[in-house]
PDB file of N, CA and C in Angstrom:
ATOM      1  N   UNK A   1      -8.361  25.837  21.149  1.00  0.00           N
ATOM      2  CA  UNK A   1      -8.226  25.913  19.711  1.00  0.00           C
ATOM      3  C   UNK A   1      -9.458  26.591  19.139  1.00  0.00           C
ATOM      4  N   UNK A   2      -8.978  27.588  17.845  1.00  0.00           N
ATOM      5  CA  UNK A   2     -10.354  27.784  17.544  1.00  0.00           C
ATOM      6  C   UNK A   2     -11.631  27.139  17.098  1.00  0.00           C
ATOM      7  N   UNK A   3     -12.840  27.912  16.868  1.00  0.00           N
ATOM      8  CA  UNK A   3     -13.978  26.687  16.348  1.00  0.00           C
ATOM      9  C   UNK A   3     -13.702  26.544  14.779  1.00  0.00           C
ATOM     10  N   UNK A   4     -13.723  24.926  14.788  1.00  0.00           N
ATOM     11  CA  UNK A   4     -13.808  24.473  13.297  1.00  0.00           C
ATOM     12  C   UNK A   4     -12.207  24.407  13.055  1.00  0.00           C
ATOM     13  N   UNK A   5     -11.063  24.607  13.552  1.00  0.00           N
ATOM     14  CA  UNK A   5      -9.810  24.549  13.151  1.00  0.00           C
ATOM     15  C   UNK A   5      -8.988  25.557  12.503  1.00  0.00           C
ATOM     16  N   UNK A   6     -10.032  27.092  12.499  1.00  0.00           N
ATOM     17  CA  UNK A   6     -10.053  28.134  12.133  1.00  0.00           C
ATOM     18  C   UNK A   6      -8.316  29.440  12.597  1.00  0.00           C
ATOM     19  N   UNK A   7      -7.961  28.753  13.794  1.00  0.00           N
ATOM     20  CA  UNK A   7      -7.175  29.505  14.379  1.00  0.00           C
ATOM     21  C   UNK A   7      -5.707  29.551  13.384  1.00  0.00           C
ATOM     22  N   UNK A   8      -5.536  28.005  13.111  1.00  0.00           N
ATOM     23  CA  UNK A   8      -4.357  28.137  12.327  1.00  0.00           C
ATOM     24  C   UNK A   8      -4.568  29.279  11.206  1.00  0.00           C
ATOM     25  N   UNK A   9      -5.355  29.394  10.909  1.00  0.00           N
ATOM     26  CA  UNK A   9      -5.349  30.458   9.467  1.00  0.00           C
ATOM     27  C   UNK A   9      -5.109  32.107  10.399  1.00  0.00           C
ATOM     28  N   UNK A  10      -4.736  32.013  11.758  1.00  0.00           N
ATOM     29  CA  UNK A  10      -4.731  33.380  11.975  1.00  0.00           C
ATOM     30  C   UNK A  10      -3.831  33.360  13.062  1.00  0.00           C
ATOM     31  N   UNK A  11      -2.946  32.672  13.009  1.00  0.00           N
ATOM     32  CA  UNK A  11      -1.788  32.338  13.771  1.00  0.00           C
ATOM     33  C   UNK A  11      -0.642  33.688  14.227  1.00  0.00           C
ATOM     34  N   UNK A  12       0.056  34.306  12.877  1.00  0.00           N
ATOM     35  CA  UNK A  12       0.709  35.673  12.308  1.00  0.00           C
ATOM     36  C   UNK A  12      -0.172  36.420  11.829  1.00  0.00           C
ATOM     37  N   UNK A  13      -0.967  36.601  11.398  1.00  0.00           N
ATOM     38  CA  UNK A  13      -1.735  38.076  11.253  1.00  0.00           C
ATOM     39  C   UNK A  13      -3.233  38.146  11.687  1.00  0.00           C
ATOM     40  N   UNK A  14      -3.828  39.209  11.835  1.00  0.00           N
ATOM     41  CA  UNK A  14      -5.118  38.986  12.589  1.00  0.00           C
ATOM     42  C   UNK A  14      -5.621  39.918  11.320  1.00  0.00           C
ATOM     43  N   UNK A  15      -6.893  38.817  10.542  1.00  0.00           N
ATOM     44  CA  UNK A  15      -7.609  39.305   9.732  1.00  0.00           C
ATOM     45  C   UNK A  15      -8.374  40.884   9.783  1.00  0.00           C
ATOM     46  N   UNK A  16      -8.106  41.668   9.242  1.00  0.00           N
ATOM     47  CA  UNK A  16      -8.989  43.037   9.496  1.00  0.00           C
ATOM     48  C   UNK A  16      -9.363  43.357   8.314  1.00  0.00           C
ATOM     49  N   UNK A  17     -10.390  44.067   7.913  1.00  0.00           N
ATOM     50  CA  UNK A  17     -10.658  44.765   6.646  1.00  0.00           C
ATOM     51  C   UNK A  17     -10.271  45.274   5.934  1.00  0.00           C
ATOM     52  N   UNK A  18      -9.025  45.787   6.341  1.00  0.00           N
ATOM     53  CA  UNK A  18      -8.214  46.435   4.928  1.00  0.00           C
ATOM     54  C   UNK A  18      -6.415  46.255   5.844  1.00  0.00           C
ATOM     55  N   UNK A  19      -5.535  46.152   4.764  1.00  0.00           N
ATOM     56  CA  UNK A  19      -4.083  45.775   5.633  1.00  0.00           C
ATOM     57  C   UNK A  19      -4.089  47.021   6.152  1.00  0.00           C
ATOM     58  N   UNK A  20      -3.344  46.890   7.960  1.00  0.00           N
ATOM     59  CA  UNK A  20      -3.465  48.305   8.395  1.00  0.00           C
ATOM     60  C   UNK A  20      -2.098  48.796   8.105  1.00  0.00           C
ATOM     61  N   UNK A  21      -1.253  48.085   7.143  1.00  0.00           N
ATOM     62  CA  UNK A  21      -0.602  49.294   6.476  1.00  0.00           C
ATOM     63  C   UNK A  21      -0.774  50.223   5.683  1.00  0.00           C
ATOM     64  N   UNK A  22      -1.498  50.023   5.319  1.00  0.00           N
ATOM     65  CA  UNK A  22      -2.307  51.489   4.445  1.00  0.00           C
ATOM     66  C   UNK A  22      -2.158  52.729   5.376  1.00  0.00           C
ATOM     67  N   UNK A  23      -2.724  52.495   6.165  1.00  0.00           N
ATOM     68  CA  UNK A  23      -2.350  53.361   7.641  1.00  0.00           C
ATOM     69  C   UNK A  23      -1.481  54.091   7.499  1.00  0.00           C
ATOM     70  N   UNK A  24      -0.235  53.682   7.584  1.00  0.00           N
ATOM     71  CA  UNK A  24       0.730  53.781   7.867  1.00  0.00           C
ATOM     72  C   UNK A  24       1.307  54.669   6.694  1.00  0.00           C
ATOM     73  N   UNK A  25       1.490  54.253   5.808  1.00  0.00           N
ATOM     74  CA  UNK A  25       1.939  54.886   4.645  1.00  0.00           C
ATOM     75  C   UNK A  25       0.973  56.346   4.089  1.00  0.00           C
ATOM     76  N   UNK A  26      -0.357  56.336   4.580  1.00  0.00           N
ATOM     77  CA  UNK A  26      -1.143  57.039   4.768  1.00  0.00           C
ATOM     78  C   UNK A  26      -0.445  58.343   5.607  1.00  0.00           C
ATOM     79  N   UNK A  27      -0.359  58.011   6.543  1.00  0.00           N
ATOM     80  CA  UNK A  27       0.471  58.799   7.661  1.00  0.00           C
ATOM     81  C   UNK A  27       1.683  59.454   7.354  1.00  0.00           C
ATOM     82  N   UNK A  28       2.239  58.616   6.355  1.00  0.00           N
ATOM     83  CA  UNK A  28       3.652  58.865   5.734  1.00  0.00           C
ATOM     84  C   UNK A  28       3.721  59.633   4.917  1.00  0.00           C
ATOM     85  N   UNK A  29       2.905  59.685   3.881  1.00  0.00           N
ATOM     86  CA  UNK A  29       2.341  60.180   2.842  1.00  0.00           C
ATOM     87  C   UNK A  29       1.922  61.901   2.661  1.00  0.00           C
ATOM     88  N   UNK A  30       1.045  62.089   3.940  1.00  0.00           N
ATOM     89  CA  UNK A  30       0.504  62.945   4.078  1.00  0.00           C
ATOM     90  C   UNK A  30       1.911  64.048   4.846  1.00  0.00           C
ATOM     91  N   UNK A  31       2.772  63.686   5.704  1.00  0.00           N
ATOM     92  CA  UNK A  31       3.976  64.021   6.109  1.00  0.00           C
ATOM     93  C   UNK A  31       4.554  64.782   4.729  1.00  0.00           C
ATOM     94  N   UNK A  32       4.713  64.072   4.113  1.00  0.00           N
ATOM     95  CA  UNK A  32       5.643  64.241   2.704  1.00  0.00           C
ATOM     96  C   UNK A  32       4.777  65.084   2.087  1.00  0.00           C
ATOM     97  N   UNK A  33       3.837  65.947   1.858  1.00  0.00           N
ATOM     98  CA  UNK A  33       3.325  67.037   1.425  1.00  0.00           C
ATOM     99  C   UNK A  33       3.623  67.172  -0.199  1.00  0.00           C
ATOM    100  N   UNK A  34       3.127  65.656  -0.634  1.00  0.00           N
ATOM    101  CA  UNK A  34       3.150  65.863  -2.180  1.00  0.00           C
ATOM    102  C   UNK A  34       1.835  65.045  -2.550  1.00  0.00           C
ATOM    103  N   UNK A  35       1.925  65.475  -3.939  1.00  0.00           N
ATOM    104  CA  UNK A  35       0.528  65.271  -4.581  1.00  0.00           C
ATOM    105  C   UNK A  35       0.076  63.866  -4.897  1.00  0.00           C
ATOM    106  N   UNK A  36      -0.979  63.201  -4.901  1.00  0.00           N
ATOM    107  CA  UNK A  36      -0.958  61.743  -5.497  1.00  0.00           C
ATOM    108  C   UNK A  36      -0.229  61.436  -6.147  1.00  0.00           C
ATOM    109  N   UNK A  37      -0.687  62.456  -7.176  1.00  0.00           N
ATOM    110  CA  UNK A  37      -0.079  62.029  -8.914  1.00  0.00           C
ATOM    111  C   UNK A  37       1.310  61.940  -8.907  1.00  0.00           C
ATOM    112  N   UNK A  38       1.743  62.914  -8.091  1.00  0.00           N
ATOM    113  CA  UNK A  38       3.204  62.686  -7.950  1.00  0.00           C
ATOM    114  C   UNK A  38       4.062  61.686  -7.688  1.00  0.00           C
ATOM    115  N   UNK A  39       3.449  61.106  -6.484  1.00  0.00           N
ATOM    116  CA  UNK A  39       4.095  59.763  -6.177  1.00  0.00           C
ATOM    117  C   UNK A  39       3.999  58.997  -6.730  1.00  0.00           C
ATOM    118  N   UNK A  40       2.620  58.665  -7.480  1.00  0.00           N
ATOM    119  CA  UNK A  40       2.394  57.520  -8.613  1.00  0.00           C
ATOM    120  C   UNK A  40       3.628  57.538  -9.594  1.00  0.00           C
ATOM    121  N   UNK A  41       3.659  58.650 -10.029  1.00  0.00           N
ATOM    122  CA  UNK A  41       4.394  59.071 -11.146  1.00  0.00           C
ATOM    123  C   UNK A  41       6.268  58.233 -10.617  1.00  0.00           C
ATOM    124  N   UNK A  42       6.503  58.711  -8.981  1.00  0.00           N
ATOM    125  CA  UNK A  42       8.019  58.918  -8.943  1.00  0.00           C
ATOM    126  C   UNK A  42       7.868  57.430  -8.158  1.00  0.00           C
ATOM    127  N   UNK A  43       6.773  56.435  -7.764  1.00  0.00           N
ATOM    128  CA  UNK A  43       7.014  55.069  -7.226  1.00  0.00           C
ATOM    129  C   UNK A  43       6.258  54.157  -8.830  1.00  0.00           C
ATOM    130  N   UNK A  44       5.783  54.812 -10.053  1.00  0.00           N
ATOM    131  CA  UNK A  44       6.064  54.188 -11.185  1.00  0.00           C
ATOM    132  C   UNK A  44       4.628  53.071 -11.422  1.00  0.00           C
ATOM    133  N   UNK A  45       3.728  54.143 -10.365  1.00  0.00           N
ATOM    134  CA  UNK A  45       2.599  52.973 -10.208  1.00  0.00           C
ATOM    135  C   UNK A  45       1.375  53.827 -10.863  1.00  0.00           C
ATOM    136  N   UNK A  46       0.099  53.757 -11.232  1.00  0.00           N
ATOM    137  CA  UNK A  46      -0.870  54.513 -11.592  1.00  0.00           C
ATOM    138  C   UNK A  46      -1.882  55.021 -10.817  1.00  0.00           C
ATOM    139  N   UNK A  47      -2.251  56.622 -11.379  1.00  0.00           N
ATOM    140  CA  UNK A  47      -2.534  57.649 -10.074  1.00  0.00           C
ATOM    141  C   UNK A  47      -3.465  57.186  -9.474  1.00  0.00           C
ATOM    142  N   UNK A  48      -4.588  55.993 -10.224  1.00  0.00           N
ATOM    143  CA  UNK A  48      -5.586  55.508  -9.693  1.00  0.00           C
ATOM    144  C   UNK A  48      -5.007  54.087  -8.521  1.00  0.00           C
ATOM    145  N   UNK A  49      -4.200  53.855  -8.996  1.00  0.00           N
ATOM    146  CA  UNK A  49      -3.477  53.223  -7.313  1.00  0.00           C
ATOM    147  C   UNK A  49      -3.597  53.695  -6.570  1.00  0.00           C
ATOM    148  N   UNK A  50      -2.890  55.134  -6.465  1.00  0.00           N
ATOM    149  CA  UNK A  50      -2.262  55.534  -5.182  1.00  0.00           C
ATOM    150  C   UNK A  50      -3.690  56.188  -4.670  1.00  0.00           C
ATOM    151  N   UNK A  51      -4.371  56.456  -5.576  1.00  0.00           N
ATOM    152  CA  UNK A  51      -5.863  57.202  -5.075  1.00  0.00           C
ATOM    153  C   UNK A  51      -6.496  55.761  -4.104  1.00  0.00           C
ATOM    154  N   UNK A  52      -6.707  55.138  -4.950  1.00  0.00           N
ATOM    155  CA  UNK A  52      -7.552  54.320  -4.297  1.00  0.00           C
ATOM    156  C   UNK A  52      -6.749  53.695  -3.187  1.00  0.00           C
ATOM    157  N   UNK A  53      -6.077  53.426  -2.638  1.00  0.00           N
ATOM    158  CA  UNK A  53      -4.691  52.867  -1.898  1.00  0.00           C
ATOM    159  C   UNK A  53      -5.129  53.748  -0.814  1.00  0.00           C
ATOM    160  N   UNK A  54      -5.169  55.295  -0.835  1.00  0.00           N
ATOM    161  CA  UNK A  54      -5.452  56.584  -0.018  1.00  0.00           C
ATOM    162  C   UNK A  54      -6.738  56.485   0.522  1.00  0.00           C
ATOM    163  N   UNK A  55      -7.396  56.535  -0.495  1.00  0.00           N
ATOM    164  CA  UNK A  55      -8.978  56.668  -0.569  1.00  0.00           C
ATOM    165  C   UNK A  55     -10.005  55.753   0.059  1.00  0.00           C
ATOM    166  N   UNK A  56      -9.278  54.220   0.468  1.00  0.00           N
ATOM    167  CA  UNK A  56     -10.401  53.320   0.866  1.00  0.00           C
ATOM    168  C   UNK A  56     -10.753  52.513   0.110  1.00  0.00           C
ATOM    169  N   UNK A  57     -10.819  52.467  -0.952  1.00  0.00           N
ATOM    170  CA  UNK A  57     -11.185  51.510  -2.065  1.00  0.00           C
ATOM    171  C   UNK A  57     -10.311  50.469  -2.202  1.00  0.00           C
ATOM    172  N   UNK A  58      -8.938  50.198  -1.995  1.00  0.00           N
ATOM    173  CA  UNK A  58      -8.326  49.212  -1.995  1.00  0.00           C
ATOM    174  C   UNK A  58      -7.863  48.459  -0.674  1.00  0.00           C
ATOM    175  N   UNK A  59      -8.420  47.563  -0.406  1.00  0.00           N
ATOM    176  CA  UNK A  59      -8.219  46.708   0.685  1.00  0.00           C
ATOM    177  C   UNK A  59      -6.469  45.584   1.017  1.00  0.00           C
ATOM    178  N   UNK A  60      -6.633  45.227   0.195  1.00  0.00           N
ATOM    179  CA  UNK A  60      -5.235  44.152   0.024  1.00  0.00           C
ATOM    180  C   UNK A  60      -3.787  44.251  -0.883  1.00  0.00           C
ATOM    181  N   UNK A  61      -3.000  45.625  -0.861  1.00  0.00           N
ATOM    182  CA  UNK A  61      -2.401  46.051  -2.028  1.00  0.00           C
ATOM    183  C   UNK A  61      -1.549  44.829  -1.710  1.00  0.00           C
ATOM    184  N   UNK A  62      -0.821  44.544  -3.412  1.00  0.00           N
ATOM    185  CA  UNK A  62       0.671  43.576  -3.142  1.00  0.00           C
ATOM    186  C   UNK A  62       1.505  44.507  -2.154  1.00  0.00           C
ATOM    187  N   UNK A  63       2.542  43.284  -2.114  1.00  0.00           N
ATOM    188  CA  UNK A  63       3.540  44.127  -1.193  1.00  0.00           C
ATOM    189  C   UNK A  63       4.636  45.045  -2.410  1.00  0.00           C
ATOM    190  N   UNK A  64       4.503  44.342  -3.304  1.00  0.00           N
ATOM    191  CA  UNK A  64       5.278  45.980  -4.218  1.00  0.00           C
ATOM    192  C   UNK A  64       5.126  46.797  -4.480  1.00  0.00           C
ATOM    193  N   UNK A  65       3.596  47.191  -4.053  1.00  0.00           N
ATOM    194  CA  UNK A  65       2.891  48.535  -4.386  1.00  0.00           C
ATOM    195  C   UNK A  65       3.472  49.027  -3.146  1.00  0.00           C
ATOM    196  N   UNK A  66       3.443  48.381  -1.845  1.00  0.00           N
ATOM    197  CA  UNK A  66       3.909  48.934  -0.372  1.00  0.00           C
ATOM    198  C   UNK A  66       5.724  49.413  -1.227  1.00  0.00           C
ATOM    199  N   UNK A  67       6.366  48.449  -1.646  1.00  0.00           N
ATOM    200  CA  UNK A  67       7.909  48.970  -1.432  1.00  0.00           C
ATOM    201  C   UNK A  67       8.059  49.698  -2.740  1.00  0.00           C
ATOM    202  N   UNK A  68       7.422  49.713  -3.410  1.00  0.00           N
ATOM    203  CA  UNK A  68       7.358  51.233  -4.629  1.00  0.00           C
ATOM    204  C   UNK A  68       7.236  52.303  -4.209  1.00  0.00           C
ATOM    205  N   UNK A  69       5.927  52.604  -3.043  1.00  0.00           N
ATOM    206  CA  UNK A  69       5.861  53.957  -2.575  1.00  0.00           C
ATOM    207  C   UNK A  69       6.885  54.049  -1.461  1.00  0.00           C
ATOM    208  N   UNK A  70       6.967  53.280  -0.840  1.00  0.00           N
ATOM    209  CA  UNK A  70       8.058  53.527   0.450  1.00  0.00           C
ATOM    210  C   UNK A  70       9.294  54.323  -0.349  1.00  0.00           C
ATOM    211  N   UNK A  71      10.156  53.635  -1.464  1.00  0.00           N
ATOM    212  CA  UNK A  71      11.043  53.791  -2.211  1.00  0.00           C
ATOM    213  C   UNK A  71      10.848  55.107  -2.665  1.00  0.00           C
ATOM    214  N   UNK A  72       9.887  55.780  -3.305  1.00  0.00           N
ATOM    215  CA  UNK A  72       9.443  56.945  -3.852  1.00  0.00           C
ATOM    216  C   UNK A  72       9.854  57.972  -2.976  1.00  0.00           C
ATOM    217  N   UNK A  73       9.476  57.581  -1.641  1.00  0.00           N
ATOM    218  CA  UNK A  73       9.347  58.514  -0.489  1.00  0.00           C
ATOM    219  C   UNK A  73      10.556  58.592   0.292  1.00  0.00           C
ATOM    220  N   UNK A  74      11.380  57.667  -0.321  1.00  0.00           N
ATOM    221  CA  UNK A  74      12.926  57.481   0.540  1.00  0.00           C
ATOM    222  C   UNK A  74      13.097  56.764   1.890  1.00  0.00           C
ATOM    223  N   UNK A  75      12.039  55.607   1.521  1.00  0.00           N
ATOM    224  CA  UNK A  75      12.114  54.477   3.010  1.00  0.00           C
ATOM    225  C   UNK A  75      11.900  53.258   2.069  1.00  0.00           C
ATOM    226  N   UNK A  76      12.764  52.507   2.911  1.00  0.00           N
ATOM    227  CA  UNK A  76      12.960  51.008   2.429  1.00  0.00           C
ATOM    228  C   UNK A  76      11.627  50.531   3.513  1.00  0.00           C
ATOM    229  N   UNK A  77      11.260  49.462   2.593  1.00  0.00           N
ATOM    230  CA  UNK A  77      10.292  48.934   3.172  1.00  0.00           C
ATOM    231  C   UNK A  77      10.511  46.922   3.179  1.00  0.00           C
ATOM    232  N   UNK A  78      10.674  46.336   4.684  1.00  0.00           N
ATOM    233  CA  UNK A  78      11.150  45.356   4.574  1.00  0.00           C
ATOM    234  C   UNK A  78      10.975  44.400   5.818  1.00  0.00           C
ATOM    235  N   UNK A  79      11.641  43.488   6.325  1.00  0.00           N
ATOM    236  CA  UNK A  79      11.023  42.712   7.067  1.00  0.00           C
ATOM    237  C   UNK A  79      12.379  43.496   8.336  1.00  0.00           C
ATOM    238  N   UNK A  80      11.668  43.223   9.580  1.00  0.00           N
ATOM    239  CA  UNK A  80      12.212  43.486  10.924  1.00  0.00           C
ATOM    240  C   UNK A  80      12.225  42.280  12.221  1.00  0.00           C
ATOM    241  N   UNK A  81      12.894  41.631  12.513  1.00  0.00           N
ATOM    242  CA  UNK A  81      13.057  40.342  13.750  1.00  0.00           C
ATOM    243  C   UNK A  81      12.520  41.242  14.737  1.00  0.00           C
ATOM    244  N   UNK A  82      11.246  40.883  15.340  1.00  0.00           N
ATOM    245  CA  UNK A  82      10.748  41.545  16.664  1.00  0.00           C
ATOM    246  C   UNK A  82      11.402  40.303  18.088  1.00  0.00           C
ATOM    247  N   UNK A  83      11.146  39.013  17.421  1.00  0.00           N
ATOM    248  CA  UNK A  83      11.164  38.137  18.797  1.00  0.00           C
ATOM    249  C   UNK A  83      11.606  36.971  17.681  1.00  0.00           C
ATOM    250  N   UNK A  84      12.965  35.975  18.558  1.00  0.00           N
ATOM    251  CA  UNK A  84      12.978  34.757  18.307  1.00  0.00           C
ATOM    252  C   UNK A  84      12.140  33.894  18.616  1.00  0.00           C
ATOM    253  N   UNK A  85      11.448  33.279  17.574  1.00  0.00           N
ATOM    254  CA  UNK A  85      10.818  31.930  18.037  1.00  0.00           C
ATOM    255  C   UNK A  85      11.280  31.025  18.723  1.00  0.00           C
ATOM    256  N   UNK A  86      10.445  30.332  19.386  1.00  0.00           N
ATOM    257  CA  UNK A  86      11.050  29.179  20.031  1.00  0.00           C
ATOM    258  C   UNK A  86      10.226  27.868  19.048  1.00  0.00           C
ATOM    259  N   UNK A  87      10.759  27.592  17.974  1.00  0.00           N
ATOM    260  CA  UNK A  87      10.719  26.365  17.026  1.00  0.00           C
ATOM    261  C   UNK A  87       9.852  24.929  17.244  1.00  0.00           C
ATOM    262  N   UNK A  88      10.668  24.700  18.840  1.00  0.00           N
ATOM    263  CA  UNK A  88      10.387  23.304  19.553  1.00  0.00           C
ATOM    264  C   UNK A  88       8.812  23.315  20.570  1.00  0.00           C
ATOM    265  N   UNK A  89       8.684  24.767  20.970  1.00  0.00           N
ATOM    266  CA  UNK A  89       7.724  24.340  21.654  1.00  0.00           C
ATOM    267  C   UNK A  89       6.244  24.985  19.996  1.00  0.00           C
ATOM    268  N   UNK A  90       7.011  25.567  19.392  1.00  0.00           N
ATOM    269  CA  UNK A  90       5.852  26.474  18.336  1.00  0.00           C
ATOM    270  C   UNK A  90       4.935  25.387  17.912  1.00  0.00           C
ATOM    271  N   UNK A  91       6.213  24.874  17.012  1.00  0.00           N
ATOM    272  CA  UNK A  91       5.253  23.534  16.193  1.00  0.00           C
ATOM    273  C   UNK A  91       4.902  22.883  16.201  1.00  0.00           C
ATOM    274  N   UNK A  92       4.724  22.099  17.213  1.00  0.00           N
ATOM    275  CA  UNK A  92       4.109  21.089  17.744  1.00  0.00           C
ATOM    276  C   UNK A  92       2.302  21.581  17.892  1.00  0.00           C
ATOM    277  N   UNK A  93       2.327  22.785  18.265  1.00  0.00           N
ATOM    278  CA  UNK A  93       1.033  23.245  18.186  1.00  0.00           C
ATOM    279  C   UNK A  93       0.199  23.882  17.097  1.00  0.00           C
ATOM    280  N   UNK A  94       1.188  24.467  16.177  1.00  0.00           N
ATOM    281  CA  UNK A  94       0.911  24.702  14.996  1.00  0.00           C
ATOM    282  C   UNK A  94       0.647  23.498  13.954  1.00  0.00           C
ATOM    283  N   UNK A  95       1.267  22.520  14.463  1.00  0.00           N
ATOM    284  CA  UNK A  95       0.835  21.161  13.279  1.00  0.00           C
ATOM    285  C   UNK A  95      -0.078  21.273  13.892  1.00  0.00           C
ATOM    286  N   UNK A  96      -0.947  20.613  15.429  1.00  0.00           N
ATOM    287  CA  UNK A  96      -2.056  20.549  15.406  1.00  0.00           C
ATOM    288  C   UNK A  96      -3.447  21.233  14.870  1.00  0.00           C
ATOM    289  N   UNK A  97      -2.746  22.995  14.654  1.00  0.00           N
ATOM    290  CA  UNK A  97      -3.732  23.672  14.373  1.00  0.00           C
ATOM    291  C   UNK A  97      -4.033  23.476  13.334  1.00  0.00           C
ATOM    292  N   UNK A  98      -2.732  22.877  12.540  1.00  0.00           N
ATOM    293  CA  UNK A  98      -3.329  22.890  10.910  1.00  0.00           C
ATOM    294  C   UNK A  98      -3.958  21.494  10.073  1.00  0.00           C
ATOM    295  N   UNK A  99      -3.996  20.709  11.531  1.00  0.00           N
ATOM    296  CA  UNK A  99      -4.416  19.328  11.221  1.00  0.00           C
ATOM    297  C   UNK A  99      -5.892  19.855  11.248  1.00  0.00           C
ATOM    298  N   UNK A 100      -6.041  20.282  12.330  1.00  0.00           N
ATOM    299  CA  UNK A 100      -7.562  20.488  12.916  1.00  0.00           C
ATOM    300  C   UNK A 100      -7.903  21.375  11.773  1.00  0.00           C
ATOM    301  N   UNK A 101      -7.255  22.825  10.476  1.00  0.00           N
ATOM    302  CA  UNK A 101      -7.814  23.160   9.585  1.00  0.00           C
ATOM    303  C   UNK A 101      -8.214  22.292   8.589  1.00  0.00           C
ATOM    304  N   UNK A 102      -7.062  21.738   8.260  1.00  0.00           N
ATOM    305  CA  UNK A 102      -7.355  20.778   7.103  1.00  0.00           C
ATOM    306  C   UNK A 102      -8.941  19.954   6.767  1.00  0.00           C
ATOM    307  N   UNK A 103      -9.246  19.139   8.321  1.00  0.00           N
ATOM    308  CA  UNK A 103     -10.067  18.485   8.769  1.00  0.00           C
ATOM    309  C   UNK A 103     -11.717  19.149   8.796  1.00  0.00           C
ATOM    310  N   UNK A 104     -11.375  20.721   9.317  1.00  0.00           N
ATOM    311  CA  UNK A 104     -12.576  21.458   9.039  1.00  0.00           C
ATOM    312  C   UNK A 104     -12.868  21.574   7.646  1.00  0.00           C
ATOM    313  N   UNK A 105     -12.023  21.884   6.743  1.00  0.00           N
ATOM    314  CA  UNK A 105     -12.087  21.787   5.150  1.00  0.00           C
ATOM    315  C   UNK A 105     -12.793  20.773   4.711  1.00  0.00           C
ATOM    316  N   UNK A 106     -12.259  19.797   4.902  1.00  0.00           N
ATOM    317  CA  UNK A 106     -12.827  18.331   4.503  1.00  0.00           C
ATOM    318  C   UNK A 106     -14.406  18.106   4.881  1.00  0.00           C
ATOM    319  N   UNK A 107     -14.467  18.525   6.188  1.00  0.00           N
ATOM    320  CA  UNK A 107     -15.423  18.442   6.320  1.00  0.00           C
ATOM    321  C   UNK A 107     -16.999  19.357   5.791  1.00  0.00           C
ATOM    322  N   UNK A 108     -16.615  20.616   5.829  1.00  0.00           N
ATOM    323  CA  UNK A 108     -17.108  21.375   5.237  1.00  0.00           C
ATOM    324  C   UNK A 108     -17.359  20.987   3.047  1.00  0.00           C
ATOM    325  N   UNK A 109     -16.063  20.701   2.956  1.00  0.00           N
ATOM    326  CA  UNK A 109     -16.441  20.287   1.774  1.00  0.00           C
ATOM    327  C   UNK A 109     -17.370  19.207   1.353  1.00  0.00           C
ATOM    328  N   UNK A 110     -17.050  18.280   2.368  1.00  0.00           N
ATOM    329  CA  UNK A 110     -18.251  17.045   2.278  1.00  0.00           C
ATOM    330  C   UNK A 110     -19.717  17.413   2.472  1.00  0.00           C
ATOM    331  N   UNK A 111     -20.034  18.310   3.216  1.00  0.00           N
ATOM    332  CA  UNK A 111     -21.299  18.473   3.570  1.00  0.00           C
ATOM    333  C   UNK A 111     -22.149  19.903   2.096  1.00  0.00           C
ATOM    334  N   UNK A 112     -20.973  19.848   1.477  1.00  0.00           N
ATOM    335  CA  UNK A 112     -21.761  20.711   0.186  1.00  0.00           C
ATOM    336  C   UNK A 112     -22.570  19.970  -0.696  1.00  0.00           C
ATOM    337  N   UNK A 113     -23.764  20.484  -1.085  1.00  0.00           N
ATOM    338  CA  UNK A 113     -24.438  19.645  -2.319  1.00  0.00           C
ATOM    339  C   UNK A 113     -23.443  19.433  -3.397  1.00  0.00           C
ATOM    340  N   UNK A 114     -23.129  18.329  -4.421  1.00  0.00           N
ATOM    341  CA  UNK A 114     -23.125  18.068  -5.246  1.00  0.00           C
ATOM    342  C   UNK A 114     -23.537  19.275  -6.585  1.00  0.00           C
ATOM    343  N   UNK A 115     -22.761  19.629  -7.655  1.00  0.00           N
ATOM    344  CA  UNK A 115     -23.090  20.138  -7.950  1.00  0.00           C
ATOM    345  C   UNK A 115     -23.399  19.845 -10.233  1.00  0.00           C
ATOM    346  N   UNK A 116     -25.044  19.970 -10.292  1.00  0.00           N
ATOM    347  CA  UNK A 116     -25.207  18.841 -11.260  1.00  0.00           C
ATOM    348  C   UNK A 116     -24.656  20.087 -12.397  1.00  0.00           C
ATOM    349  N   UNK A 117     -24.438  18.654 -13.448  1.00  0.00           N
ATOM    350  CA  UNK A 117     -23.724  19.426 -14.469  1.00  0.00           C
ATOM    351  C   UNK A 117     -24.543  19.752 -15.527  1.00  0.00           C
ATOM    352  N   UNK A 118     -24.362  21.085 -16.394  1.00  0.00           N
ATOM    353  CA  UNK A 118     -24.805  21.513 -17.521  1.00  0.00           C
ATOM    354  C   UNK A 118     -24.924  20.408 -18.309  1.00  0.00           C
ATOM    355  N   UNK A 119     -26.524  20.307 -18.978  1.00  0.00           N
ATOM    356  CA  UNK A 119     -26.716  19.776 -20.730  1.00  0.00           C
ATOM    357  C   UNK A 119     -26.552  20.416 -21.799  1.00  0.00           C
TER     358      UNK A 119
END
């Protein structure tokens, strides 16, 4: 298990610095041989989105900014079944992981100073 109870929080996605769908749509984007402004304009979002979205500056877009431009560009953007879970053996380990988060919380919270209040 991870240290501190940490793992449950990274169970389905593995934390990275910016969603690597950006990537992707990046890739897509540049395919489609049109202008920022353009797409902003035809996925209904503002040019400083799609700049910064492009550009690096935006790390965590919603996912409607993802299915606005997909849509713009003439791709649905949506969920895909890679693998059935197996339910019975999953959760049993996943409660534990999230017992063991909870517990790191608590604990961590306990060990914060007190914090005195404004006169």
């Amino acid at each position: 298990m991870g240290k501190g109870g940490t793992l449950w929080l990274h169970r389905s996605y593995n934390n990275v610095e910016k969603d690597p769908e950006i990537d992707k749509f990046r890739t897509i984007y540049q395919k489609e041989h049109i202008k920022e402004n353009d797409l902003a304009i035809l996925s209904g979002l503002a040019s400083t989105t799609v700049t910064n979205l492009f550009g690096g500056q935006t790390r965590q877009p919603r996912h409607s900014t993802f299915a606005k431009i997909a849509g713009a560009m003439g791709y649905e953007y949506g969920l895909r079944r890679e693998t059935k879970p197996d339910y019975e053996s999953e959760l049993p380990v996943a409660r534990e992981q999230y017992k063991a988060h909870k517990e790191a919380l608590a604990k961590k919270r306990d060990r914060r100073p007190a914090k005195k209040k404004k006169r």
